[in-house]
PDB file of N, CA and C in Angstrom:
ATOM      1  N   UNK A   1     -14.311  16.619  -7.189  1.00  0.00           N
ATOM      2  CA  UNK A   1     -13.455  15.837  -8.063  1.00  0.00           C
ATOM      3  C   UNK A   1     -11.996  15.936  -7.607  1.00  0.00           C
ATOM      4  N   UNK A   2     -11.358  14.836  -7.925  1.00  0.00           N
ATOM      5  CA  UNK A   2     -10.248  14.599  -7.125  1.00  0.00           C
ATOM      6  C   UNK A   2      -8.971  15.274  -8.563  1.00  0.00           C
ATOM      7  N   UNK A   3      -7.698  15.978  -8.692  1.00  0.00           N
ATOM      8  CA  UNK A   3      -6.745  16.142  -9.424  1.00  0.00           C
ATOM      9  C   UNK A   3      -6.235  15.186  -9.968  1.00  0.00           C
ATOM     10  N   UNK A   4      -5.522  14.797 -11.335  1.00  0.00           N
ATOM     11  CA  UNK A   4      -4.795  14.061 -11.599  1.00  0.00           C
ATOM     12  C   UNK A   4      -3.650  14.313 -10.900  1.00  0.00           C
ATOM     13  N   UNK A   5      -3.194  15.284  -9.937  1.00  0.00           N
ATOM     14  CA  UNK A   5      -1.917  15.173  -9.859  1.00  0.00           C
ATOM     15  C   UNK A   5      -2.097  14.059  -7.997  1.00  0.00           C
ATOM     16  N   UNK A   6      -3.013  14.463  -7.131  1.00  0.00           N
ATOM     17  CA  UNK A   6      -3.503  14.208  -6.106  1.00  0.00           C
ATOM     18  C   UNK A   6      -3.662  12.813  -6.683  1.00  0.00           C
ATOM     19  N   UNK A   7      -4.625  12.184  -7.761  1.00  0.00           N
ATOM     20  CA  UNK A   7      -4.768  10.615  -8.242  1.00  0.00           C
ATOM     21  C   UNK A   7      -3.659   9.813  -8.316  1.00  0.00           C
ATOM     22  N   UNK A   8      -2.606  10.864  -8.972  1.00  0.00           N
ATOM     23  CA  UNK A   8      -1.558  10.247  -8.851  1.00  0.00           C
ATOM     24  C   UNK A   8      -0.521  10.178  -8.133  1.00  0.00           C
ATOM     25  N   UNK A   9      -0.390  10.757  -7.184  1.00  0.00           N
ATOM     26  CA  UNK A   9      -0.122  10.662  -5.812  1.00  0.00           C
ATOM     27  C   UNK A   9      -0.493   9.698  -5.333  1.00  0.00           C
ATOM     28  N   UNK A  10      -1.871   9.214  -5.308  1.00  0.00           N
ATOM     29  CA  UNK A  10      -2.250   8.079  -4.491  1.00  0.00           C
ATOM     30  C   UNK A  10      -1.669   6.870  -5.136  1.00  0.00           C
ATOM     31  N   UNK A  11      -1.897   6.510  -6.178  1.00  0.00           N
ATOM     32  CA  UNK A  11      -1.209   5.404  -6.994  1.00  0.00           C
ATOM     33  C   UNK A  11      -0.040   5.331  -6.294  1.00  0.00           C
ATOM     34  N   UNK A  12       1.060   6.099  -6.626  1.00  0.00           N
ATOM     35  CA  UNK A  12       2.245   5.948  -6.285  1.00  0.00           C
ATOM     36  C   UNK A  12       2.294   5.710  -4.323  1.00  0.00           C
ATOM     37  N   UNK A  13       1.347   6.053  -3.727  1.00  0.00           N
ATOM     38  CA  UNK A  13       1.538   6.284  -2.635  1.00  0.00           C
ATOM     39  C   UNK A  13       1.336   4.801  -2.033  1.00  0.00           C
ATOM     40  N   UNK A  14      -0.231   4.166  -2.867  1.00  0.00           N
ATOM     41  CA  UNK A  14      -0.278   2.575  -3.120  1.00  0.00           C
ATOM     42  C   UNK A  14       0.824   1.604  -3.208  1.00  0.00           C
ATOM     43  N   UNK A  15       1.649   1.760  -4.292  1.00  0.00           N
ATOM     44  CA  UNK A  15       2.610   1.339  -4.736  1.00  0.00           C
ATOM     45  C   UNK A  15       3.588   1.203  -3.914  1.00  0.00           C
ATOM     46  N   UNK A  16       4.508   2.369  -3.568  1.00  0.00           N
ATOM     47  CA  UNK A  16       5.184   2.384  -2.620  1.00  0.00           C
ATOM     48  C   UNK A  16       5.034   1.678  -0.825  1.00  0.00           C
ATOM     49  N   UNK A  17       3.395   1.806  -0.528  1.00  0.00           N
ATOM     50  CA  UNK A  17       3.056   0.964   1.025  1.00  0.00           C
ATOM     51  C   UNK A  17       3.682  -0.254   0.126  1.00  0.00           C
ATOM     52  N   UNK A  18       2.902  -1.304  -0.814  1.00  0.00           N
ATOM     53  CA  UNK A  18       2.786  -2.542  -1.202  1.00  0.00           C
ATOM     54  C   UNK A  18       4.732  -2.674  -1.144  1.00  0.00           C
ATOM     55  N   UNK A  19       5.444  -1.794  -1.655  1.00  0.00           N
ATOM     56  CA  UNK A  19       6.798  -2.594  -1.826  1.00  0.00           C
ATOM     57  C   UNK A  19       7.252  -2.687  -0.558  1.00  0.00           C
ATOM     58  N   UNK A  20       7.147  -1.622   0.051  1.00  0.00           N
ATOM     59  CA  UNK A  20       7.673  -1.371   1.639  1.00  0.00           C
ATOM     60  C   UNK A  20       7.497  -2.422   2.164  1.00  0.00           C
ATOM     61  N   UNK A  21       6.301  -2.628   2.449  1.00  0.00           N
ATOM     62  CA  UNK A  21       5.660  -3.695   3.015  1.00  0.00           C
ATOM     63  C   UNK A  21       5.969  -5.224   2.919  1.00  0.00           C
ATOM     64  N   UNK A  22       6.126  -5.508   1.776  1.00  0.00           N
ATOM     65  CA  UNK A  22       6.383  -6.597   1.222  1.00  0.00           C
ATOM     66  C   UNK A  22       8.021  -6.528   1.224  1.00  0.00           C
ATOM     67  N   UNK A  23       8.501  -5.700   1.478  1.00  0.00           N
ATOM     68  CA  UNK A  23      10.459  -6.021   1.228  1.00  0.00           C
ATOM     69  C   UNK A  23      10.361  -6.231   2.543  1.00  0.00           C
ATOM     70  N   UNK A  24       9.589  -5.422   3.782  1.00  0.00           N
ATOM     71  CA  UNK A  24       9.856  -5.906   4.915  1.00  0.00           C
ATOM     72  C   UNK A  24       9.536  -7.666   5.573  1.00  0.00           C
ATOM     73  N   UNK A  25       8.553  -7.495   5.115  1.00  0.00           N
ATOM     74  CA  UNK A  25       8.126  -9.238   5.595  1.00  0.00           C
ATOM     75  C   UNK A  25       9.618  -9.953   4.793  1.00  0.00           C
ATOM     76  N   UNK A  26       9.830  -9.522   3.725  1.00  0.00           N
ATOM     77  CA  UNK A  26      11.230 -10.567   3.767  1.00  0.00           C
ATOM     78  C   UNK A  26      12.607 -10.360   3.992  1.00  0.00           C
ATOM     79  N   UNK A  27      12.405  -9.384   4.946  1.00  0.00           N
ATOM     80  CA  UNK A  27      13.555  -8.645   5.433  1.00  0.00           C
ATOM     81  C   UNK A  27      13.771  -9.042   7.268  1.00  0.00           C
ATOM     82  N   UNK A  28      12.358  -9.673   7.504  1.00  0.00           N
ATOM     83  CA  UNK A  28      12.037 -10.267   8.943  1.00  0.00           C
ATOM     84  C   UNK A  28      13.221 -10.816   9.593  1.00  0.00           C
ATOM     85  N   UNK A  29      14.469 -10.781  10.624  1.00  0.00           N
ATOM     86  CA  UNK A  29      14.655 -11.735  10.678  1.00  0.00           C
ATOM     87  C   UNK A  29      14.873 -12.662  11.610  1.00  0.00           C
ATOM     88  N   UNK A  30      15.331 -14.072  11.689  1.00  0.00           N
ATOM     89  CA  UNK A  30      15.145 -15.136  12.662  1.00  0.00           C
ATOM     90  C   UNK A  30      15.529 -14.908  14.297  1.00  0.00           C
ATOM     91  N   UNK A  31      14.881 -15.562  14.936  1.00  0.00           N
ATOM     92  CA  UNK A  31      14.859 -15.458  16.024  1.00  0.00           C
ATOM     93  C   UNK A  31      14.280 -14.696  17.078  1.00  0.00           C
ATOM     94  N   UNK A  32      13.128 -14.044  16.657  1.00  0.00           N
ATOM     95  CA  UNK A  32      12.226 -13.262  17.811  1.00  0.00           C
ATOM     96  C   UNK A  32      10.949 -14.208  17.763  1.00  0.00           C
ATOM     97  N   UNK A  33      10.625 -13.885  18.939  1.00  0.00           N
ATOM     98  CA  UNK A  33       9.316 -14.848  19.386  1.00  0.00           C
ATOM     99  C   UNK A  33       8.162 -14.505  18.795  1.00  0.00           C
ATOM    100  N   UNK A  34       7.325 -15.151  18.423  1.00  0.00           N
ATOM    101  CA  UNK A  34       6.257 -15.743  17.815  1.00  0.00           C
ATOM    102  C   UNK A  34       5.144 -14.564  17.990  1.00  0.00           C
ATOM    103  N   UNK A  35       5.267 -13.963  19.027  1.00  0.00           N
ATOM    104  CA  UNK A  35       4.164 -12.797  19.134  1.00  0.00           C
ATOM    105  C   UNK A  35       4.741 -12.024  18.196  1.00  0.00           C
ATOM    106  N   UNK A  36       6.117 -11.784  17.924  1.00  0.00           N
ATOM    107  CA  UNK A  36       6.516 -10.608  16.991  1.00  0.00           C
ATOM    108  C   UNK A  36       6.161 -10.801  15.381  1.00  0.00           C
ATOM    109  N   UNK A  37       6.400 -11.665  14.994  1.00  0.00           N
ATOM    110  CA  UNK A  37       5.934 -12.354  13.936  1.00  0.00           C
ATOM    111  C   UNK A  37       4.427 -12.084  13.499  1.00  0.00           C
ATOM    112  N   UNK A  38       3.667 -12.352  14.641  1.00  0.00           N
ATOM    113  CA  UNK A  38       2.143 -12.246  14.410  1.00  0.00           C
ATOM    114  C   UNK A  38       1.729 -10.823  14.295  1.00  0.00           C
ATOM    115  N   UNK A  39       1.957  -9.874  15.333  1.00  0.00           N
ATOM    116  CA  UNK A  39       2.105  -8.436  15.163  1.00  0.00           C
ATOM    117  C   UNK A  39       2.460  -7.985  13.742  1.00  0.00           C
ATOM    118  N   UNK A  40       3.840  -8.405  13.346  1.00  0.00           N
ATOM    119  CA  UNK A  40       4.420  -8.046  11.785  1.00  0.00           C
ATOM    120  C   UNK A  40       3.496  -8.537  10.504  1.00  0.00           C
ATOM    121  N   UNK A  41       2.954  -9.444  10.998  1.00  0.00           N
ATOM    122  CA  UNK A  41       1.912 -10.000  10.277  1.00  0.00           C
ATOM    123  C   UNK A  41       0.681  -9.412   9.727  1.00  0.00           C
ATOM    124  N   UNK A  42       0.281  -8.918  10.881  1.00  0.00           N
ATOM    125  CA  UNK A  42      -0.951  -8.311  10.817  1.00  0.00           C
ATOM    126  C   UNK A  42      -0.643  -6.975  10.367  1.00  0.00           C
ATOM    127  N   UNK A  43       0.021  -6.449  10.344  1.00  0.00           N
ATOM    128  CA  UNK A  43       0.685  -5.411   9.846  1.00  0.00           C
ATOM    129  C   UNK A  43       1.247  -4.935   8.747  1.00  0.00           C
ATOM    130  N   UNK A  44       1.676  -6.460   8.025  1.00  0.00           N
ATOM    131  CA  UNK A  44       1.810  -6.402   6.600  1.00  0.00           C
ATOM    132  C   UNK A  44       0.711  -6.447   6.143  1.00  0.00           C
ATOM    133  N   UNK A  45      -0.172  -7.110   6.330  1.00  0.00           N
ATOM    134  CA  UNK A  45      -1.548  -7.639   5.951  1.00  0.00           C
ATOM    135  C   UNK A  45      -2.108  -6.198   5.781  1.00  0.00           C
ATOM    136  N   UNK A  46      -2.414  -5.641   6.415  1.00  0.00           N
ATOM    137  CA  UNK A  46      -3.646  -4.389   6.915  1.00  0.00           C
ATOM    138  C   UNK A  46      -2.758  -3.488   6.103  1.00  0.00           C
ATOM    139  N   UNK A  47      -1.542  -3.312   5.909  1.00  0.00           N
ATOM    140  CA  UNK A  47      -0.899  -2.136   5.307  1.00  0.00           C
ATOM    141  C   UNK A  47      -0.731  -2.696   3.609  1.00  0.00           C
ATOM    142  N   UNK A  48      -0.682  -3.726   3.387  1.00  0.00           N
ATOM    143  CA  UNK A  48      -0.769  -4.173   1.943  1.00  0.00           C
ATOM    144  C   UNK A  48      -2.616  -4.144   1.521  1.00  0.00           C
ATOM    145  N   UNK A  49      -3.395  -4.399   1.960  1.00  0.00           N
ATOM    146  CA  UNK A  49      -4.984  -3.762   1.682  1.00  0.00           C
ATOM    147  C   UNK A  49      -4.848  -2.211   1.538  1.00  0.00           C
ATOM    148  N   UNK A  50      -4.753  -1.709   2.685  1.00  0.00           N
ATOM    149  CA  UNK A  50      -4.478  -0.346   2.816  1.00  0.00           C
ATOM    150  C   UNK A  50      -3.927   0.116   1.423  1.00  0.00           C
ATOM    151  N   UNK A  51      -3.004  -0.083   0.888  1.00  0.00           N
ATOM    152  CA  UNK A  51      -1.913  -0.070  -0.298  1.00  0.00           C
ATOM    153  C   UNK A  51      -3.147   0.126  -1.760  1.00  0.00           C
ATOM    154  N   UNK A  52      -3.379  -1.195  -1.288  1.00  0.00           N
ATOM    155  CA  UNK A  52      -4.595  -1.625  -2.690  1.00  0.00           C
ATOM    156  C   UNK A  52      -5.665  -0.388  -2.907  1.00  0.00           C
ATOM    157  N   UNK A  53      -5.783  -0.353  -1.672  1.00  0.00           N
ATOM    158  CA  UNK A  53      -6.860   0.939  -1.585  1.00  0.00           C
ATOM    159  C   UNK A  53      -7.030   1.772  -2.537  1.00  0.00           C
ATOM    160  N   UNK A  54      -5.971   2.197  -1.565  1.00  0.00           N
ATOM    161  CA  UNK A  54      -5.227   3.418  -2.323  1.00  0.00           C
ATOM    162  C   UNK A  54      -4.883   3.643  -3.857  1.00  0.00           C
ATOM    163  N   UNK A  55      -4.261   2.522  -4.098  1.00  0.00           N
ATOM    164  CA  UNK A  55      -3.859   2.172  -5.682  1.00  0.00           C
ATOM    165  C   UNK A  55      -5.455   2.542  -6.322  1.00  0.00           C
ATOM    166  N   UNK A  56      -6.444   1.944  -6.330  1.00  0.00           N
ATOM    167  CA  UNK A  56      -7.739   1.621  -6.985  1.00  0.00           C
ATOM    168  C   UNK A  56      -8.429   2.610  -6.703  1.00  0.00           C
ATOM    169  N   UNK A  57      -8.145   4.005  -5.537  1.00  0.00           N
ATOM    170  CA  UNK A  57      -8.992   4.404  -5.480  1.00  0.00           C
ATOM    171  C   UNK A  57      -8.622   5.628  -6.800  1.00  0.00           C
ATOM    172  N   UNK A  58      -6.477   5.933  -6.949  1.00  0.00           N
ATOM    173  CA  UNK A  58      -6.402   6.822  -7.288  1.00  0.00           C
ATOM    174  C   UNK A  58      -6.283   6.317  -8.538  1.00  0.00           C
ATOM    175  N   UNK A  59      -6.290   5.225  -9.019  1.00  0.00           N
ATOM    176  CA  UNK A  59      -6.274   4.806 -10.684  1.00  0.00           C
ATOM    177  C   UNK A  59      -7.845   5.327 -10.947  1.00  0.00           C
ATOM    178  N   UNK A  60      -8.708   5.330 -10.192  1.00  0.00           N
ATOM    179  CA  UNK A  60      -9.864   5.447 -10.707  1.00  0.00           C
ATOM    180  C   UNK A  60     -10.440   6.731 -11.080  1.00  0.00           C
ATOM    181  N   UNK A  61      -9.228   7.709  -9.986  1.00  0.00           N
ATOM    182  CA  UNK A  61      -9.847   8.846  -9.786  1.00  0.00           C
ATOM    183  C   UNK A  61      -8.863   9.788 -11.400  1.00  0.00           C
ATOM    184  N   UNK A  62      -7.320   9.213 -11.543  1.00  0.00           N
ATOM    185  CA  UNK A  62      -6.900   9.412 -12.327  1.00  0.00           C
ATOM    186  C   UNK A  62      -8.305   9.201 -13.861  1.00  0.00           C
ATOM    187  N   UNK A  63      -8.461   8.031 -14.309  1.00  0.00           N
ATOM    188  CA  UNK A  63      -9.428   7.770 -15.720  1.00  0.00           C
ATOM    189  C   UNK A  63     -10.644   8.588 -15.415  1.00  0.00           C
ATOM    190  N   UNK A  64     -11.264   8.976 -14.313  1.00  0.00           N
ATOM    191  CA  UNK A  64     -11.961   9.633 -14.280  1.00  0.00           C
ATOM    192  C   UNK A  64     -11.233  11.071 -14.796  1.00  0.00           C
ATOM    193  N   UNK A  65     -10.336  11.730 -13.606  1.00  0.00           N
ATOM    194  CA  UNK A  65      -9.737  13.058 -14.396  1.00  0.00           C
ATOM    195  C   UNK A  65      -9.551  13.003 -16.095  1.00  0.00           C
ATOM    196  N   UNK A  66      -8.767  11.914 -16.521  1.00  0.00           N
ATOM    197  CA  UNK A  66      -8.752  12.251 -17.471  1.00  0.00           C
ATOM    198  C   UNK A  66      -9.606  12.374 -19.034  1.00  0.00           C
ATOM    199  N   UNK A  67     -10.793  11.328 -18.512  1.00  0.00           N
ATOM    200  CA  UNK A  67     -12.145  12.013 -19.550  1.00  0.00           C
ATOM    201  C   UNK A  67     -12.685  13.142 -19.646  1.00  0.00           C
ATOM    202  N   UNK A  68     -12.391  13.449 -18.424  1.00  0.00           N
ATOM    203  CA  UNK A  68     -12.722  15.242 -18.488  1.00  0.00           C
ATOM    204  C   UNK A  68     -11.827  15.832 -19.690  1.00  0.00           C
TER     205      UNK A  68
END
């Protein structure tokens, strides 16, 4: 069984990839070539899932801790 304090760690740890992530894509800026873009892309992408993950795995693990 996972800690509420470790659950909530992950939440926040969720949270924090998703803003990062997302302030960066609009923090991108103009004028680098098209491969860079796609790279940054895929990168927001995979690290904002990643994020979700995380979020859902430790919200879950949190309601679990806390019925105990």
């Amino acid at each position: 069984m996972m800690s509420r304090k470790i659950a909530g760690f992950l939440m926040m740890l969720g949270v924090f990839m998703i803003f990062e992530w997302v302030n960066l894509g609009f923090n991108l800026a103009d004028g680098h070539p098209t491969s860079f873009y796609v790279v940054h892309g895929v990168l927001i992408a995979v690290n904002l899932v990643l994020g979700a993950v995380l979020g859902v795995i430790g919200w879950r693990a949190f309601r679990r801790a806390r019925g105990e």
